[in-house]
PDB file of N, CA and C in Angstrom:
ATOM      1  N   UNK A   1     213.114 184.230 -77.833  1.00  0.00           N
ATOM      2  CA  UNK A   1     214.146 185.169 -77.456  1.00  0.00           C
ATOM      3  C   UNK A   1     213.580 186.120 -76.397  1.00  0.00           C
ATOM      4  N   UNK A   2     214.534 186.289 -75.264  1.00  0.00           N
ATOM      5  CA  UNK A   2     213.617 187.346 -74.221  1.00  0.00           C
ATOM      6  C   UNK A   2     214.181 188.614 -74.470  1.00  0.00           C
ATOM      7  N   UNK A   3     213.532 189.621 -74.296  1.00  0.00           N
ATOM      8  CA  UNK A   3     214.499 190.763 -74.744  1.00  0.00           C
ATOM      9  C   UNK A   3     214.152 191.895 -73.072  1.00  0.00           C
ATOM     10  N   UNK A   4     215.280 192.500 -73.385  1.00  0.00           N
ATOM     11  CA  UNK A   4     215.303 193.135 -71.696  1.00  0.00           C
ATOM     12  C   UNK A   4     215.265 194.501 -72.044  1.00  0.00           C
ATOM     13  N   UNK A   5     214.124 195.211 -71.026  1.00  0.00           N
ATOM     14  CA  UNK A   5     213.687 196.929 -71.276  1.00  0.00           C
ATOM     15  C   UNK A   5     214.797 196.904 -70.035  1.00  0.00           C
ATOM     16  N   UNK A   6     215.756 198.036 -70.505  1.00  0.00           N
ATOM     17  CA  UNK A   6     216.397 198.910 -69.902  1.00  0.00           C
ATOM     18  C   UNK A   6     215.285 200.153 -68.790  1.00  0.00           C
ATOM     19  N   UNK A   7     216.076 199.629 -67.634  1.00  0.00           N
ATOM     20  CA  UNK A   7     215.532 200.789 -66.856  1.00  0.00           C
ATOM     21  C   UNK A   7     216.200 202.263 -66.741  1.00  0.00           C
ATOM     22  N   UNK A   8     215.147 203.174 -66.962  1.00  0.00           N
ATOM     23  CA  UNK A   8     215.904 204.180 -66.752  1.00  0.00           C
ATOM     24  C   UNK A   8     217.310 204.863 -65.969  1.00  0.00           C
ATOM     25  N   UNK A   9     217.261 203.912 -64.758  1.00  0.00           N
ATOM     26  CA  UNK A   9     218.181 204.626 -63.570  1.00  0.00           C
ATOM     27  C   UNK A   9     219.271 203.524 -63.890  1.00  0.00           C
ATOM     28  N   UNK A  10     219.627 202.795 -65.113  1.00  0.00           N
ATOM     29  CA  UNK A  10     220.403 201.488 -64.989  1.00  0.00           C
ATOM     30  C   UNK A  10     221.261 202.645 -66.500  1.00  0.00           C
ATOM     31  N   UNK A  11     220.761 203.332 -67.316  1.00  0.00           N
ATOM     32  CA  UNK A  11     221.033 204.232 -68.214  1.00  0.00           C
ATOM     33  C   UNK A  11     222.372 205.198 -67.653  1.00  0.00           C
ATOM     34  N   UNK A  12     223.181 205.167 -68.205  1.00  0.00           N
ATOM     35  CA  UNK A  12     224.605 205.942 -67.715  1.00  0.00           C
ATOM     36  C   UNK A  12     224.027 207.472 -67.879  1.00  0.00           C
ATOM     37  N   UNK A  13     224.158 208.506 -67.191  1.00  0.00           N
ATOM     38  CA  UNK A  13     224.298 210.166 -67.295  1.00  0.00           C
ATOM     39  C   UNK A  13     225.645 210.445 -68.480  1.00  0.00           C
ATOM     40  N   UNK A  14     225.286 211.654 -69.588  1.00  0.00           N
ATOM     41  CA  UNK A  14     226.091 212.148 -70.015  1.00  0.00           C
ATOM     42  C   UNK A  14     226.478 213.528 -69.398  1.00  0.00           C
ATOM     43  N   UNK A  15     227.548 214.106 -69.822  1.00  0.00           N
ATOM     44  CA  UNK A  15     227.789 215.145 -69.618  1.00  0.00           C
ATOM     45  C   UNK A  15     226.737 216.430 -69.474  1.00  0.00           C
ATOM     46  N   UNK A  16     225.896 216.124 -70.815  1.00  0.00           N
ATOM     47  CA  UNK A  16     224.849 217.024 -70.388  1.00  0.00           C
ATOM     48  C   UNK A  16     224.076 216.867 -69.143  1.00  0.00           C
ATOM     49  N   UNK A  17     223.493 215.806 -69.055  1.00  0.00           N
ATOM     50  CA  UNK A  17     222.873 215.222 -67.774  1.00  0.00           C
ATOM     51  C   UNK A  17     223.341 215.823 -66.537  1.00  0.00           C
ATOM     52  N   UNK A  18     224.723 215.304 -66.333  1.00  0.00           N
ATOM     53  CA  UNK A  18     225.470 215.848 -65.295  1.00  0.00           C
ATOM     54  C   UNK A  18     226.070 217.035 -65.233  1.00  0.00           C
ATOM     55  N   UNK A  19     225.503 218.268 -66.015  1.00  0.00           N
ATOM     56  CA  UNK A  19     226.052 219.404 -65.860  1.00  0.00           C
ATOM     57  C   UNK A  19     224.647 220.076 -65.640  1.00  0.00           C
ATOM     58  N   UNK A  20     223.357 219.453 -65.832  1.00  0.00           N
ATOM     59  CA  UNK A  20     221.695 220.127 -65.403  1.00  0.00           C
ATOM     60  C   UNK A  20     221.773 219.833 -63.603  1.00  0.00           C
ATOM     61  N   UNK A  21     222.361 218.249 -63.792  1.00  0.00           N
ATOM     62  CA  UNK A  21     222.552 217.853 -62.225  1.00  0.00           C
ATOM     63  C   UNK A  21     223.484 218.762 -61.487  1.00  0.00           C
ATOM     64  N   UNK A  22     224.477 219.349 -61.856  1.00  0.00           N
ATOM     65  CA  UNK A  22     225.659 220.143 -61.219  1.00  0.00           C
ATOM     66  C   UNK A  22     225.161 221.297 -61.585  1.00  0.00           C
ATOM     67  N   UNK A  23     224.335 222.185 -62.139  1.00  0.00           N
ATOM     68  CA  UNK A  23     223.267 223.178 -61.797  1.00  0.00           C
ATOM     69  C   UNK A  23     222.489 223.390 -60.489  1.00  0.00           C
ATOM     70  N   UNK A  24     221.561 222.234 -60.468  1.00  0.00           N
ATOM     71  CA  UNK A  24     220.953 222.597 -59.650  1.00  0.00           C
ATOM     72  C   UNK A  24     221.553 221.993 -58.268  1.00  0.00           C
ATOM     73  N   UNK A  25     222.454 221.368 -57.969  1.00  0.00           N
ATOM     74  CA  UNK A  25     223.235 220.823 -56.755  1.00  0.00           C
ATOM     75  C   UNK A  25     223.839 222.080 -56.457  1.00  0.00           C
ATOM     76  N   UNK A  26     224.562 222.529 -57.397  1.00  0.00           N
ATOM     77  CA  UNK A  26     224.862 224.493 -56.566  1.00  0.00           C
ATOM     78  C   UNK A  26     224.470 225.218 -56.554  1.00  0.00           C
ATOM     79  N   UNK A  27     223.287 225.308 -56.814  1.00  0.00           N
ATOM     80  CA  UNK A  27     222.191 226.252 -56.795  1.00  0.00           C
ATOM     81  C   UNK A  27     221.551 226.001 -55.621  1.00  0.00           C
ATOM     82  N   UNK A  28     221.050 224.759 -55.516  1.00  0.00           N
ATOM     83  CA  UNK A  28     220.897 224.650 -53.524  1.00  0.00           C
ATOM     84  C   UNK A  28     221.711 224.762 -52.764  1.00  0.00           C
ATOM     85  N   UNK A  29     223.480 224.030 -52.933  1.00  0.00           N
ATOM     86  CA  UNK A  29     224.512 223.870 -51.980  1.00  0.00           C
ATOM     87  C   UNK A  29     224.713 225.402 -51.764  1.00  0.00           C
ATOM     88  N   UNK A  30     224.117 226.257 -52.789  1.00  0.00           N
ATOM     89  CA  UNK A  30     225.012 227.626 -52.385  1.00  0.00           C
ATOM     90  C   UNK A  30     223.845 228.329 -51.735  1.00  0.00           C
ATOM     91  N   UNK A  31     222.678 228.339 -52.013  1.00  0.00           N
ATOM     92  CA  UNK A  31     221.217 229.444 -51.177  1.00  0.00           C
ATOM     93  C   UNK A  31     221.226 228.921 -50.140  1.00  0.00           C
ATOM     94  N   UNK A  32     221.621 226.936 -49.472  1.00  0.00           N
ATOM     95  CA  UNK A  32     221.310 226.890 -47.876  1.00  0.00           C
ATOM     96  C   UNK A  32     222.706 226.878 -47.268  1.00  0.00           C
ATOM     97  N   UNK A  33     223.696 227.374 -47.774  1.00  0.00           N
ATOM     98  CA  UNK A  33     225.229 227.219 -47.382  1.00  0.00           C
ATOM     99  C   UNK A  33     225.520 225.601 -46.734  1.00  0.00           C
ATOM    100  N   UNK A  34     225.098 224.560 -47.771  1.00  0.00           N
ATOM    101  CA  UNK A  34     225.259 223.681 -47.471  1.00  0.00           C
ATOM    102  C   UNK A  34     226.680 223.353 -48.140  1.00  0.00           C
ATOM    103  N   UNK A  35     227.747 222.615 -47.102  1.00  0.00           N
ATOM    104  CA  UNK A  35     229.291 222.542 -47.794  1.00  0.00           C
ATOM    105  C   UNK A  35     229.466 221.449 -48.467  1.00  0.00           C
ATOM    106  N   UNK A  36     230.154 221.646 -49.723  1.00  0.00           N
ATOM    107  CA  UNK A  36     230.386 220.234 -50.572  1.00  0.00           C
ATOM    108  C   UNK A  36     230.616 218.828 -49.957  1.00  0.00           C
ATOM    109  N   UNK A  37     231.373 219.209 -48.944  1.00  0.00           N
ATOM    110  CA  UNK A  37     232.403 217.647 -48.358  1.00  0.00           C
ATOM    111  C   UNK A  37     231.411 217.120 -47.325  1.00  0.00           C
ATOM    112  N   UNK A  38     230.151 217.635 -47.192  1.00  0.00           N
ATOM    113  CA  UNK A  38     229.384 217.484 -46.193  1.00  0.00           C
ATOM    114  C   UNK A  38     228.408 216.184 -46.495  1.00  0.00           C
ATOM    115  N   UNK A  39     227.855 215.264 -45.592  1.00  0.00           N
ATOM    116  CA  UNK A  39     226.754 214.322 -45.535  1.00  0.00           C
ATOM    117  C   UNK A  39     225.869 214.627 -46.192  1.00  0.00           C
ATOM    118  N   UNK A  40     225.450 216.013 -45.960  1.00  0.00           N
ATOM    119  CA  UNK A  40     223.977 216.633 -46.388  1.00  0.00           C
ATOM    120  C   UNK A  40     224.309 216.717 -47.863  1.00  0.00           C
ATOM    121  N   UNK A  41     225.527 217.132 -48.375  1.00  0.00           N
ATOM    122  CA  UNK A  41     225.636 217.259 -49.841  1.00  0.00           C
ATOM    123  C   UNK A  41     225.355 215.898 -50.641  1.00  0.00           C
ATOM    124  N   UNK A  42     226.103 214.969 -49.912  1.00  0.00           N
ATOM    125  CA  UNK A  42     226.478 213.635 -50.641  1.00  0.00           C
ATOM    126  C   UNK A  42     224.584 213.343 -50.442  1.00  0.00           C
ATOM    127  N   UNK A  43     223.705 213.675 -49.564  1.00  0.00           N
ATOM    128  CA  UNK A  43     222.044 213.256 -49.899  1.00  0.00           C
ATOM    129  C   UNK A  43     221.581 213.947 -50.741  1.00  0.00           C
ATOM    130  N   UNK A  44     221.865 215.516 -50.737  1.00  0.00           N
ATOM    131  CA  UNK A  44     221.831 216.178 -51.667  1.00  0.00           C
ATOM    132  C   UNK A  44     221.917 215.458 -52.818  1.00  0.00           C
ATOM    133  N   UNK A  45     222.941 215.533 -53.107  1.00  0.00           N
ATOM    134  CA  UNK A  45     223.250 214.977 -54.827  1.00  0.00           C
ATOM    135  C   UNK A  45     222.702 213.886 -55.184  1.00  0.00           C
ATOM    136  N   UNK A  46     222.434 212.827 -54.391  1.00  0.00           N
ATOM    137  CA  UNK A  46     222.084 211.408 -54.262  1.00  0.00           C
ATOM    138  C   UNK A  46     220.846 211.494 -54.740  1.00  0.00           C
ATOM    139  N   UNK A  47     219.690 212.591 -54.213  1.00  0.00           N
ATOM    140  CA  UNK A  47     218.426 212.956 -54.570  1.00  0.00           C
ATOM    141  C   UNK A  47     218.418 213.158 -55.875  1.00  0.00           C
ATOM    142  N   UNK A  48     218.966 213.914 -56.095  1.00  0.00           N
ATOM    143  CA  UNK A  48     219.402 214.842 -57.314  1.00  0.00           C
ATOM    144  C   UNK A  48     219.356 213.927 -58.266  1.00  0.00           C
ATOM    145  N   UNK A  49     220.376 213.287 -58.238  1.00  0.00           N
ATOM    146  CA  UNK A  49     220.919 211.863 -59.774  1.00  0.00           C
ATOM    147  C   UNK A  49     219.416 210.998 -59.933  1.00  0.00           C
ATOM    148  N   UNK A  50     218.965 210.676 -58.395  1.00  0.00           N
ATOM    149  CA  UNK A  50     218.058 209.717 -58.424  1.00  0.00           C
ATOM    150  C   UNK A  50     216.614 210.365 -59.228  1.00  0.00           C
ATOM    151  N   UNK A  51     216.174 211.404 -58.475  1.00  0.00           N
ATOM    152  CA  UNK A  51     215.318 212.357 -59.478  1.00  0.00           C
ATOM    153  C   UNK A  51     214.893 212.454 -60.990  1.00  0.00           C
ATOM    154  N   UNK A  52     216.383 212.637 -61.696  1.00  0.00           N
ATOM    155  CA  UNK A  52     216.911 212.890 -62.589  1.00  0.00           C
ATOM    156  C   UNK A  52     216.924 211.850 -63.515  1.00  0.00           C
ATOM    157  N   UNK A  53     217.272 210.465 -63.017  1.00  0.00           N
ATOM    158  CA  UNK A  53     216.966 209.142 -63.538  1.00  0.00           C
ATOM    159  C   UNK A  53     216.043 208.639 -63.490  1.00  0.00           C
ATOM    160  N   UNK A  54     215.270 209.272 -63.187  1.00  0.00           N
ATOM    161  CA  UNK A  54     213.105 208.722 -62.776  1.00  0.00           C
ATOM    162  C   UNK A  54     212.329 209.713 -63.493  1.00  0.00           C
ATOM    163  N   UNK A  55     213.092 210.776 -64.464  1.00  0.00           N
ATOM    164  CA  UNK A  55     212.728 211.563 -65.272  1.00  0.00           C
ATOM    165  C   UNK A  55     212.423 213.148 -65.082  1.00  0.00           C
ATOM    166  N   UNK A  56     213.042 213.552 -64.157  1.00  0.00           N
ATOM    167  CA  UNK A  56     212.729 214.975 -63.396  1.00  0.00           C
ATOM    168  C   UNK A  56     213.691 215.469 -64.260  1.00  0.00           C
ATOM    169  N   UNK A  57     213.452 216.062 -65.478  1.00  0.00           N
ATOM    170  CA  UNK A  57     214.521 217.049 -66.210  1.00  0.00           C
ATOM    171  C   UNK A  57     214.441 218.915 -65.772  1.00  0.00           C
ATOM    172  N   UNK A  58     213.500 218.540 -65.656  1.00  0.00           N
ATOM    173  CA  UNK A  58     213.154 220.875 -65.139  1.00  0.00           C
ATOM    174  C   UNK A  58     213.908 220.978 -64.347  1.00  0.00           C
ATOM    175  N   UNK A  59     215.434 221.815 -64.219  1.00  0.00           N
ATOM    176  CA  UNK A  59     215.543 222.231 -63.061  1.00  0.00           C
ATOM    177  C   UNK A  59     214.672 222.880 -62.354  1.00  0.00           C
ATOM    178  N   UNK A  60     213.745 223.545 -62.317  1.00  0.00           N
ATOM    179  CA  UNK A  60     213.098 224.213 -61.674  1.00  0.00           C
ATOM    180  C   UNK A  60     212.349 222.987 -60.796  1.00  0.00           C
ATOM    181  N   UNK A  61     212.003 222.563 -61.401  1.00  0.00           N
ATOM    182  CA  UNK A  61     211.304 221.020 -60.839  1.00  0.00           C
ATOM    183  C   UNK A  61     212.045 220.286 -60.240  1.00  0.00           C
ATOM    184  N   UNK A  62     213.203 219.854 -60.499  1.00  0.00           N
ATOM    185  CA  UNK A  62     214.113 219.236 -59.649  1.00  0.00           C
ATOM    186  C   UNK A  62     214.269 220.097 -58.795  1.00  0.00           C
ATOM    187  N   UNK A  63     214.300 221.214 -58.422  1.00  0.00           N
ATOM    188  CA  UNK A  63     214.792 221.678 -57.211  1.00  0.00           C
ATOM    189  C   UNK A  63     213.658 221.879 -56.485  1.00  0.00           C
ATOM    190  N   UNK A  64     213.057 221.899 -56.772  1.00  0.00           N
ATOM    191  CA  UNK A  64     211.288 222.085 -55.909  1.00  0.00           C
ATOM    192  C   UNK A  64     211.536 220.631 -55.235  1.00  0.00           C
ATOM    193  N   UNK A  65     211.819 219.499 -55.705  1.00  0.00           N
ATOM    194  CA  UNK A  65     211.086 218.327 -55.820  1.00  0.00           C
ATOM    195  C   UNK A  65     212.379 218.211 -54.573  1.00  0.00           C
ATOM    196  N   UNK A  66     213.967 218.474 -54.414  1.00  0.00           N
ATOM    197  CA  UNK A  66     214.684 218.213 -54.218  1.00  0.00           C
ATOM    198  C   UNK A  66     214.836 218.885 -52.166  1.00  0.00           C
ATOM    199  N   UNK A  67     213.923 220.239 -52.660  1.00  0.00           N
ATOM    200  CA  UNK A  67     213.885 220.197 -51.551  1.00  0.00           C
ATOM    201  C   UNK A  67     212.640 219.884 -51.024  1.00  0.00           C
ATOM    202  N   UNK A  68     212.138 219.603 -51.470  1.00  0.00           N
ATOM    203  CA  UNK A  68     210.432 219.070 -50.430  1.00  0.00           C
ATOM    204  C   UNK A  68     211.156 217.389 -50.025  1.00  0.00           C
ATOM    205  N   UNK A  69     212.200 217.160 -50.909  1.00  0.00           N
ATOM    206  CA  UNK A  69     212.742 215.547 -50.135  1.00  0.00           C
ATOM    207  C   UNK A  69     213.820 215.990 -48.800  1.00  0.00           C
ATOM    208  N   UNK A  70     214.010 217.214 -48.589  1.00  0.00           N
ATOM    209  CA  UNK A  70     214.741 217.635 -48.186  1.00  0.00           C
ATOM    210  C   UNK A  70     214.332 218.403 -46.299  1.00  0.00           C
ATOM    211  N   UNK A  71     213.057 218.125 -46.607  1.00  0.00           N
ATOM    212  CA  UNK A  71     212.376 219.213 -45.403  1.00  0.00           C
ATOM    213  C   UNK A  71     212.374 220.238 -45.577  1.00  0.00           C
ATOM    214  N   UNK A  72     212.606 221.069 -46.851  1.00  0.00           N
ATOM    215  CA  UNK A  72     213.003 222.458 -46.417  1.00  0.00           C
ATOM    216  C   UNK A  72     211.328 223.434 -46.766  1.00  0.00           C
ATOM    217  N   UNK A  73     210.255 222.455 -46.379  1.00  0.00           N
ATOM    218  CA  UNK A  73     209.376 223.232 -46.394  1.00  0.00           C
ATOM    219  C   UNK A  73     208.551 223.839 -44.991  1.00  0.00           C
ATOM    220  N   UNK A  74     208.165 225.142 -44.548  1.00  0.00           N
ATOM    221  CA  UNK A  74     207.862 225.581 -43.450  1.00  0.00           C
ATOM    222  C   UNK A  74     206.657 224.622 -42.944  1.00  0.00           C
ATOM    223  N   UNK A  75     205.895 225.107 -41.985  1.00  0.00           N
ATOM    224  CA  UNK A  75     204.618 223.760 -41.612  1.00  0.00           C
ATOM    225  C   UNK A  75     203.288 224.832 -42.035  1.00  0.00           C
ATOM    226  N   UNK A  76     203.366 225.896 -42.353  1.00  0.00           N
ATOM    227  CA  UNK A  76     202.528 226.378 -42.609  1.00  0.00           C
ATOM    228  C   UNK A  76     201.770 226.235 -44.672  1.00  0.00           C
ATOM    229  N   UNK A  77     203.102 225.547 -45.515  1.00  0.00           N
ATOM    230  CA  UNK A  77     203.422 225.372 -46.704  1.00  0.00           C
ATOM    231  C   UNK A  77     204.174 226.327 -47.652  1.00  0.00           C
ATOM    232  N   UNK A  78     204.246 227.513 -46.926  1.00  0.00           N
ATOM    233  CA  UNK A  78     205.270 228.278 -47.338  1.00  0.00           C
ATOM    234  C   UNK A  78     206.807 227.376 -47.836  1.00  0.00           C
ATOM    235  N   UNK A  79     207.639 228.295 -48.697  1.00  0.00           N
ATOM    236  CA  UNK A  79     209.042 227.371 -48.540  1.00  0.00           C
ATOM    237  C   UNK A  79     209.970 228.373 -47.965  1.00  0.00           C
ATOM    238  N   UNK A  80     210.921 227.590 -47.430  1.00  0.00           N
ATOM    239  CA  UNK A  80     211.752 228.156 -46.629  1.00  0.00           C
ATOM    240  C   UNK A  80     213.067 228.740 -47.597  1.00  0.00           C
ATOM    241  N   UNK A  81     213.117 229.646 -48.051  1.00  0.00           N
ATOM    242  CA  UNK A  81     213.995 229.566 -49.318  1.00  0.00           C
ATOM    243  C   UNK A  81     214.343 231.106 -49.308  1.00  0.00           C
ATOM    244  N   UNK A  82     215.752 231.270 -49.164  1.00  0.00           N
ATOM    245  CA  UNK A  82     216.421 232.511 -49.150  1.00  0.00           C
ATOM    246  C   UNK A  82     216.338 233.224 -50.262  1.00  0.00           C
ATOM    247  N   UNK A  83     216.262 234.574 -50.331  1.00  0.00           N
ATOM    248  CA  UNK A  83     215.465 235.160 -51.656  1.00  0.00           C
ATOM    249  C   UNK A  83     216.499 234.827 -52.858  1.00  0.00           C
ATOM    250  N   UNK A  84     217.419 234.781 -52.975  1.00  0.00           N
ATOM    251  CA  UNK A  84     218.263 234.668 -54.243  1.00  0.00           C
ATOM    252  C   UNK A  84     218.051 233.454 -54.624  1.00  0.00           C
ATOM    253  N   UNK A  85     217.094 232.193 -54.351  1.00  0.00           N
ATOM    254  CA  UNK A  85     216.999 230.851 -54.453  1.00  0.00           C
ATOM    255  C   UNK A  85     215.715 231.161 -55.589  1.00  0.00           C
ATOM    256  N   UNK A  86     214.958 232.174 -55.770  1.00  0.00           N
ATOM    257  CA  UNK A  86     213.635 232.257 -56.440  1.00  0.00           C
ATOM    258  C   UNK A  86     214.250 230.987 -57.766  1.00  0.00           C
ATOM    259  N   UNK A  87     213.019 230.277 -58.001  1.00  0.00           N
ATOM    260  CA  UNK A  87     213.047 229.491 -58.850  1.00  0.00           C
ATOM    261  C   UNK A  87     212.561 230.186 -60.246  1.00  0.00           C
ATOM    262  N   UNK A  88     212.054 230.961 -60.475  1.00  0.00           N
ATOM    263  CA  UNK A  88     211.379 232.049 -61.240  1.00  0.00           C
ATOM    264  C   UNK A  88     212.151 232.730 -62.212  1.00  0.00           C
TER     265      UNK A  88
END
């Protein structure tokens, strides 16, 4: 008998899931005034789910992680992050 390991990202999101994910998606969409209906959102979120299904539960961590996929870090390593964004 072969038996098949479920991959994580093949695992459906519950509500909870998708309300940590819809946390931190407006928590960035709103500190870089990035607009919902926008390209950048739909990568946004795309990051986000994908993250999230590879085991990134911290928001705090997901959003670190979300924007370093994102460029939004300066070249010096500072982050570029408007003060009401503190992850803290």
């Amino acid at each position: 008998m072969v038996q098949t390991i479920a991959n994580r990202s093949q695992v459906p999101l519950d509500s909870r899931d998708l309300a940590s994910c819809q946390q931190v998606f407006d928590k960035l969409s709103a500190g870089y005034a990035v607009a919902r209906d926008s390209d950048e959102a739909e990568r946004m979120a795309s990051i986000i789910i994908e993250l999230y299904r590879q085991g990134v539960r911290d928001p705090n961590h997901l959003q670190a992680m979300v924007e370093a996929a994102r460029g939004l870090f300066e070249t010096d390593g500072s982050v570029n992050r408007p003060a009401a964004m503190s992850t803290g």
